[in-house]
Protein backbone atom coordinates (compact mmCIF):
# COMPACT_ATOMS: atom_id res chain seq x y z
CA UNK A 1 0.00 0.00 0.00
CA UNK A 2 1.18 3.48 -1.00
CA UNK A 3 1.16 6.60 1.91
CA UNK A 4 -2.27 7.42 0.94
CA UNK A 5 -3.39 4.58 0.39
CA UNK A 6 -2.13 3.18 4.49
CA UNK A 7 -3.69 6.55 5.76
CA UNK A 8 -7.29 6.19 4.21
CA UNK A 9 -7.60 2.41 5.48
CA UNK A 10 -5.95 3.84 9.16
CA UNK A 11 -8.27 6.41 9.17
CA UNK A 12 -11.03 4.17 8.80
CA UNK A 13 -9.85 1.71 11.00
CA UNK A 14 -9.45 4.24 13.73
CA UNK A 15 -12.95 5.31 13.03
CA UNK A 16 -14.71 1.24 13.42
CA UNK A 17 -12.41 0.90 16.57
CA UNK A 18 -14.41 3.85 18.11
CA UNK A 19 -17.39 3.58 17.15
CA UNK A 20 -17.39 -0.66 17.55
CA UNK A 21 -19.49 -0.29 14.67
CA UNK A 22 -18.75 -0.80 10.96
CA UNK A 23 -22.41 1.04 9.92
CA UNK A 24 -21.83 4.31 12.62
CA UNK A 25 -18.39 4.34 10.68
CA UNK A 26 -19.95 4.41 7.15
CA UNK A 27 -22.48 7.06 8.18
CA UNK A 28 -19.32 9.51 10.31
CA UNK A 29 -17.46 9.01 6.71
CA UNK A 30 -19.84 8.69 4.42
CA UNK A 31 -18.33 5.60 2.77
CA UNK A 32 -20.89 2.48 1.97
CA UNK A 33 -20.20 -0.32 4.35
CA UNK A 34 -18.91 -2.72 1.94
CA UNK A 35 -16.32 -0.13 1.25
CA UNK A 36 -15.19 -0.35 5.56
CA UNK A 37 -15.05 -3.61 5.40
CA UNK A 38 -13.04 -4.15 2.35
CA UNK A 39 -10.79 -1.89 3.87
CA UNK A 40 -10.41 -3.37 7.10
CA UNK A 41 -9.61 -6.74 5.35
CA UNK A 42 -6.45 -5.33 2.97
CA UNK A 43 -5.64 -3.72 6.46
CA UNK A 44 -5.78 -6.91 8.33
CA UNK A 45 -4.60 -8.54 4.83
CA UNK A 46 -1.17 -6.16 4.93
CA UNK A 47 -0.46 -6.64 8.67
CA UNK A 48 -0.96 -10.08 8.64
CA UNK A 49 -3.13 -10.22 11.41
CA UNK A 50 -6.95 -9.80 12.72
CA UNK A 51 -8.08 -6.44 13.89
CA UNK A 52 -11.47 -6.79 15.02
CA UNK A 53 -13.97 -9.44 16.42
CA UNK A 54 -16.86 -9.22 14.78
CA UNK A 55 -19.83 -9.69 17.01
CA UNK A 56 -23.78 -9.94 16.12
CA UNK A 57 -23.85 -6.06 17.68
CA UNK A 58 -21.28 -4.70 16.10
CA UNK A 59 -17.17 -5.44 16.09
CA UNK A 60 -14.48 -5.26 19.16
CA UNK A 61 -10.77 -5.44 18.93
CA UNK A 62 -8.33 -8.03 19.03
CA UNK A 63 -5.31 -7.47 20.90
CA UNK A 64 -3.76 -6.91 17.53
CA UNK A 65 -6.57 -4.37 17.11
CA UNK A 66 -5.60 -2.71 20.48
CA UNK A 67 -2.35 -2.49 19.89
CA UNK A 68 -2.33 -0.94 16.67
CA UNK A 69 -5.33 1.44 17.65
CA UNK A 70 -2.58 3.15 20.58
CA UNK A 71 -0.23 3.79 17.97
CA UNK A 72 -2.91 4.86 15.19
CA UNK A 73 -4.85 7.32 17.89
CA UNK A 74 -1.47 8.80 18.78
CA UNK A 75 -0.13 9.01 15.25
CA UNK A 76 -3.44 11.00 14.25
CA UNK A 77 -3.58 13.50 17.22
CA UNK A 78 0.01 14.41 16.83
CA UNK A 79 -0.10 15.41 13.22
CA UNK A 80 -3.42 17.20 13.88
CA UNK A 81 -1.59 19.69 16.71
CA UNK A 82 1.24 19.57 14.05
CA UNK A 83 -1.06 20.90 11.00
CA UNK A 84 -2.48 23.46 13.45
CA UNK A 85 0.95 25.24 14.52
CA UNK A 86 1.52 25.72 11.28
CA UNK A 87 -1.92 26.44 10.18
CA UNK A 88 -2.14 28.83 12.73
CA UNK A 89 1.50 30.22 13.57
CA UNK A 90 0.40 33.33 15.41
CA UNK A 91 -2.77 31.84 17.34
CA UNK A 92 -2.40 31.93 20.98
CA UNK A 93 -4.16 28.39 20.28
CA UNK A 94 -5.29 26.10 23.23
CA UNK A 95 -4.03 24.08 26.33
CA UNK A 96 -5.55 20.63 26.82
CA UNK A 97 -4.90 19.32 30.59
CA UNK A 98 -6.34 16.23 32.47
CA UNK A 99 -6.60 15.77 36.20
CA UNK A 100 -8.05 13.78 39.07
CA UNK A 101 -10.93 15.75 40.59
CA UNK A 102 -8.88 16.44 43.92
CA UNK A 103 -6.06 17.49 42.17
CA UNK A 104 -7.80 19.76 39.65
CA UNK A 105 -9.36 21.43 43.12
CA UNK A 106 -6.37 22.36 45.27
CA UNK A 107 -3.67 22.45 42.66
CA UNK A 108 -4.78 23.19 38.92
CA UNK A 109 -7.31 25.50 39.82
CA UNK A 110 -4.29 28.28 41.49
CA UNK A 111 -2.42 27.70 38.16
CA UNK A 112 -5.61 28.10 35.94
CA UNK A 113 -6.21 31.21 37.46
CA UNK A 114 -2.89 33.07 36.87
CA UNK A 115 -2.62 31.39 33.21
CA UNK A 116 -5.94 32.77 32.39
CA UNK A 117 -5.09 36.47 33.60
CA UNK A 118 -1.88 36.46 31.75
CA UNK A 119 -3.24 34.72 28.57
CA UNK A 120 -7.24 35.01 28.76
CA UNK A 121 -7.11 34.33 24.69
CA UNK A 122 -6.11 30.68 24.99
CA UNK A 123 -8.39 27.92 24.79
CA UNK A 124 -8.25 26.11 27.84
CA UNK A 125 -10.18 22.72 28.48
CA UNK A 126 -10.16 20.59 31.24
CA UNK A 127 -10.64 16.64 31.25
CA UNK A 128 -11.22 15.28 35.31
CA UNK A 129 -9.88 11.72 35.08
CA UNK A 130 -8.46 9.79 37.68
CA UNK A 131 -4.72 9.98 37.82
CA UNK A 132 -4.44 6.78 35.42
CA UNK A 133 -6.96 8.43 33.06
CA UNK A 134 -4.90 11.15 32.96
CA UNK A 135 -1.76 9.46 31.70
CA UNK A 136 -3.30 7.73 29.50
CA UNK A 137 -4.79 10.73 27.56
CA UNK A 138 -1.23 11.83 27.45
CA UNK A 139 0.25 8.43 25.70
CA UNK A 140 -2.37 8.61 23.08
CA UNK A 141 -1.49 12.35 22.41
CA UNK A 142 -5.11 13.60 23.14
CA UNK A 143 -4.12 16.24 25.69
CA UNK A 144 -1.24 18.02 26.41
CA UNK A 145 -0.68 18.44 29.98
CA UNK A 146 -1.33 15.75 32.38
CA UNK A 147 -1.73 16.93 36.27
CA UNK A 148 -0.93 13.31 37.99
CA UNK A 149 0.69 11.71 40.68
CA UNK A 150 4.09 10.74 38.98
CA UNK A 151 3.57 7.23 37.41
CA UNK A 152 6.26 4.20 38.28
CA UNK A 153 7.23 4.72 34.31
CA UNK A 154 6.83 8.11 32.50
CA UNK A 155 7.17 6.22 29.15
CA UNK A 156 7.59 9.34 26.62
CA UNK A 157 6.66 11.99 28.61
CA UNK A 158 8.53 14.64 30.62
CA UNK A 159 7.87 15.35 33.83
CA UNK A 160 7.66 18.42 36.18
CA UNK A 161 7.16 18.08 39.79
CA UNK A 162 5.02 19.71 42.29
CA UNK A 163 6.43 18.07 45.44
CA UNK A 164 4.93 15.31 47.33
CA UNK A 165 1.86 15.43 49.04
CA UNK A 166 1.39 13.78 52.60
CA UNK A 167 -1.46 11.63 53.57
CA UNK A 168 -2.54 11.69 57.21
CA UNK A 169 -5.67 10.22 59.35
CA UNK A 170 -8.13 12.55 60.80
CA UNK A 171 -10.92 13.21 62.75
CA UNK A 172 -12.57 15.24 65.38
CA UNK A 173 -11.33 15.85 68.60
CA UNK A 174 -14.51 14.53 70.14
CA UNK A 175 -14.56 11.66 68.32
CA UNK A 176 -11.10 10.69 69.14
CA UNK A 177 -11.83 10.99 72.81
CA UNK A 178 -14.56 8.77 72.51
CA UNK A 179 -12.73 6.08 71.13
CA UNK A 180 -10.43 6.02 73.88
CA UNK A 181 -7.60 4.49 72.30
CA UNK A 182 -4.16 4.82 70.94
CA UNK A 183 -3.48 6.08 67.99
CA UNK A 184 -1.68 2.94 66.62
CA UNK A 185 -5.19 1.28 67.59
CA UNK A 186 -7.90 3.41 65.45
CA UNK A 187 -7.34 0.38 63.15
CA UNK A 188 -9.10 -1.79 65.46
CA UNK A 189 -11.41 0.45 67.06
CA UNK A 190 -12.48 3.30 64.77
CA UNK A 191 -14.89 4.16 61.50
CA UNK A 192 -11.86 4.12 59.12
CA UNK A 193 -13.07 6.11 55.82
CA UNK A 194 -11.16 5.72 53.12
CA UNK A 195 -11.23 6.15 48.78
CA UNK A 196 -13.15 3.22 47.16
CA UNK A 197 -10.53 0.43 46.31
CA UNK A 198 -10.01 1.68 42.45
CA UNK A 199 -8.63 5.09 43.47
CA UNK A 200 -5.18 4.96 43.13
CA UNK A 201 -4.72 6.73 46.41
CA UNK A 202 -6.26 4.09 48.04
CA UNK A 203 -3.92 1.85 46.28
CA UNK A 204 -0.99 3.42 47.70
CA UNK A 205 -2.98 3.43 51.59
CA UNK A 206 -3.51 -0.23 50.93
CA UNK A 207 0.37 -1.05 50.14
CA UNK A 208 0.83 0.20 53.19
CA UNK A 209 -1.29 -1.49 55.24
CA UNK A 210 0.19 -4.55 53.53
CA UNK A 211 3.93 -3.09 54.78
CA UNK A 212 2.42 -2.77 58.67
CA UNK A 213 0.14 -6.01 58.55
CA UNK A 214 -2.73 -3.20 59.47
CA UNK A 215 -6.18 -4.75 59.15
CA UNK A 216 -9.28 -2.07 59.92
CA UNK A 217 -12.29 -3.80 61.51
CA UNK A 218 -14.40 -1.34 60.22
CA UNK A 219 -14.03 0.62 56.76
CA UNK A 220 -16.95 3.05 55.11
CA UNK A 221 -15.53 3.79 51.39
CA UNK A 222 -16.63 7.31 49.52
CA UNK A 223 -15.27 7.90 45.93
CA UNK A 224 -14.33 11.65 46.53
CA UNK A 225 -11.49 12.90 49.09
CA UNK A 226 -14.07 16.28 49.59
CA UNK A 227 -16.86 13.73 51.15
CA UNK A 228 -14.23 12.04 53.35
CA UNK A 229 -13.21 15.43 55.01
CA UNK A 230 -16.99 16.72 55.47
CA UNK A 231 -17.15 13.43 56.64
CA UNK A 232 -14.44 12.97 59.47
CA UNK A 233 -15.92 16.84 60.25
CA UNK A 234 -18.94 15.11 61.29
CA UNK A 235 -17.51 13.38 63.70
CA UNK A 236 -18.49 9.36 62.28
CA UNK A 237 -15.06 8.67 61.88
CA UNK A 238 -11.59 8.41 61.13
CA UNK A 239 -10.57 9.98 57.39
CA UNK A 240 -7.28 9.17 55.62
CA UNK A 241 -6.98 12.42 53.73
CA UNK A 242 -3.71 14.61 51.75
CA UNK A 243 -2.85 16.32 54.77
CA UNK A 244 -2.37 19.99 52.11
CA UNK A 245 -6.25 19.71 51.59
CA UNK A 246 -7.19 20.52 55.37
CA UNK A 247 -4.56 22.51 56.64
CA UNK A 248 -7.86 25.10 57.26
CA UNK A 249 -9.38 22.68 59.91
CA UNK A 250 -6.24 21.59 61.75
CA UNK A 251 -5.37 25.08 61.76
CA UNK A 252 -8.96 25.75 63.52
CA UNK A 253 -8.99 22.52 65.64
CA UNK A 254 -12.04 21.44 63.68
CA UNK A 255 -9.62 17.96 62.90
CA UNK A 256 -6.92 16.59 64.65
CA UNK A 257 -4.67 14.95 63.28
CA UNK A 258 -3.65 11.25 64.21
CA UNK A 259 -0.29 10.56 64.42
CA UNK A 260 0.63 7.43 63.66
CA UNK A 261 4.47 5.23 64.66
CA UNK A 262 4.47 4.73 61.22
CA UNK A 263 3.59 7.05 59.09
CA UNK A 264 2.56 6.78 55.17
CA UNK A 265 4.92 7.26 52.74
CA UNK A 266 4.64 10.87 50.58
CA UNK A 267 3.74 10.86 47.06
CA UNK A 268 5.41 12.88 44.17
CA UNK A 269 2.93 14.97 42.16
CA UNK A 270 3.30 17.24 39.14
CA UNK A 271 3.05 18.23 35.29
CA UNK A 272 3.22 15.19 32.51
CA UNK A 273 3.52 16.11 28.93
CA UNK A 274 4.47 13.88 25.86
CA UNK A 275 7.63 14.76 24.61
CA UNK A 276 7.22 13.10 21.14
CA UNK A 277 4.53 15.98 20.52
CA UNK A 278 5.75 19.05 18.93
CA UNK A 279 5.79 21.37 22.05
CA UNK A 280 3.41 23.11 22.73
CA UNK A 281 4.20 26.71 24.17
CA UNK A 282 1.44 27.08 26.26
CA UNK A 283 2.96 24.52 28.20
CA UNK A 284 5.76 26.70 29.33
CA UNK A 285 3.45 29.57 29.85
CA UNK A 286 0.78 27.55 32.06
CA UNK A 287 3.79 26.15 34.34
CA UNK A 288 5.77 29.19 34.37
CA UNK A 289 2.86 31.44 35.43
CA UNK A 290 1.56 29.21 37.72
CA UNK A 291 4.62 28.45 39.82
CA UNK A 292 4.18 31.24 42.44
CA UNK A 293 0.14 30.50 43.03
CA UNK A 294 0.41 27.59 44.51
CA UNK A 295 2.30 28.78 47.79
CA UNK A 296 -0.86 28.52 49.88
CA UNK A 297 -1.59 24.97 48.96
CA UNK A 298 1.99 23.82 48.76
CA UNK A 299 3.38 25.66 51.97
CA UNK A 300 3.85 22.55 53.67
CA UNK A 301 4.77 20.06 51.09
C-alpha cells in the first residue's frame, strides 16, 4: 500500500475501533459499508493479522486491534496539533490538561487562574480523570498536559514536579476521645473512611497497610477525598486524607490529626507532557505562570 493509500484504510480503522461499529463508521465518513469492510480486510490482509472481532452487535478489537489502535490514535492526534501550529503560527491556540478531581481542586485551579489572567485568549479545556486516566490521555497524544501523581514509568513523557503530598488520618477531637484508644489502635477500634478500592490513592494506603500487617475492623468507602473530610468533620469517623487539603481545619482545631508510629509514605505529584509531541508553548506559559500560586496549597509540602 502506498502513503495514501495506508492513511485512508488507518483512518477508517481508527474510526470502526471507536465507534465498535462498521455502519456508525460508514455514516461519520460517508463511505458504503462494503467499502469499511473491504478496507479493514487489505488492512488486516497487509499486517498479517486480525483487527477486530466481529460480534452480532457490532465489532471489538483483538489485541492486535488494540495495539495498533494506541499507535494509530497517537499518530493522528500528533499530526493534527502539528497541522495546526503551522496552520495557525500566530494563534495563541489552546491548552488541553487532564486531572483527578482532587487534584484539579487544590492544585490546577491556582495555576488556571494566573494562566488565564496572563493569557485570557487561549483555549483552555479541562478533562477530570483519575490519575491513570490522565496518563493515558497523554500516551495517546489527546491532551497536552497531564496533572498526575508521577507514574512508576513516565514512558515518553517529561515530567515536572510539584512536590509530594502527605497523607494523614483525621478526625474530630470529640470523636477521638470517645474512642479512647491509641493512635496505633484506630485500626481496630475506629470508622476508618477511606477512597473506594479503584482510586489509586487508596492503592498506595492499601500497600501500606500490607507493609504494617494493618487490618481495619471497620471501613466506610466514599469515591471523593471532599466527602471524606466533610465526613471525618462530622464526627463518624476516622478519614485518611492529603494532609495539604485541610490545613484550614487543623489550623482551627475542627480535625486533629492522628499521628501514627508509622507514618505513610509521601507521594510525588506534578506536570506530565508527551515529549514526542511538537511542544506546545502554552505549556511553558501555564507552568511558568503558575509556579508562584500555589504557595498557599503547597506551603507545607
Amino acid at each position: 500500500m502506498d502513503t495514501f493509500d495506508n492513511f485512508s484504510k488507518y483512518k477508517i480503522f481508527l474510526s470502526v475501533a471507536e465507534n465498535s461499529s462498521i455502519s456508525k463508521s460508514a455514516n461519520q465518513l460517508f463511505i458504503s459499508q462494503p467499502a469499511i469492510s473491504i478496507a479493514i480486510k487489505k488492512l488486516e490482509d497487509n499486517l498479517n493479522t486480525t483487527l477486530f472481532i466481529r460480534k452480532s452487535k457490532g465489532v471489538e478489537l483483538t489485541e492486535s486491534g488494540r495495539i495498533l489502535y494506541d499507535s494509530v490514535k497517537k499518530a493522528f492526534n500528533i499530526l493534527s496539533d502539528t497541522e495546526n501550529s503551522l496552520r495557525f503560527p500566530e494563534s495563541t491556540g489552546q491548552l488541553r490538561i487532564a486531572s483527578s478531581n482532587v487534584l484539579c481542586k487544590y492544585f490546577l485551579i491556582p495555576y488556571l487562574k494566573a494562566f488565564i489572567y496572563s493569557y485570557p485568549n487561549t483555549d483552555v479545556s479541562i478533562t477530570c480523570t483519575s490519575s491513570a486516566g490522565a496518563c493515558a490521555m497523554l500516551n495517546e497524544c489527546s491532551i497536552d498536559l497531564a496533572l498526575a501523581a508521577k507514574p512508576e514509568n513516565i514512558g515518553d513523557a517529561n515530567y515536572y514536579s510539584l512536590g509530594k503530598i502527605e497523607y494523614i488520618f483525621v478526625c474530630t477531637p470529640s470523636y477521638f476521645v470517645r474512642l479512647n484508644c491509641r493512635n496505633d489502635e484506630i485500626f481496630e477500634y475506629g470508622n476508618i473512611m477511606l477512597l473506594n478500592k479503584d482510586n489509586i490513592s487508596r492503592r498506595h494506603i492499601n500497600a501500606y497497610y500490607a507493609r504494617n500487617n494493618i487490618y481495619p475492623s471497620h471501613i466506610l468507602e466514599a469515591n471523593e477525598m471532599d466527602v471524606l473530610i466533610e465526613f471525618a468533620k462530622m464526627g463518624i469517623g476516622i478519614s485518611c486524607v492529603v494532609k495539604q487539603f485541610v490545613m484550614s481545619e487543623l489550623t482551627s482545631g475542627i480535625l486533629t490529626e492522628i499521628k501514627l508510629s508509622n507514618p505513610i509514605l509521601p507521594r510525588e505529584i506534578g506536570f506530565l507532557y508527551n515529549r514526542l509531541k511538537p511542544f506546545n508553548e502554552n505549556i511553558r506559559k501555564f507552568i511558568n505562570t503558575g509556579i508562584n500560586s500555589l504557595d498557599d496549597v503547597t506551603g507545607c509540602i
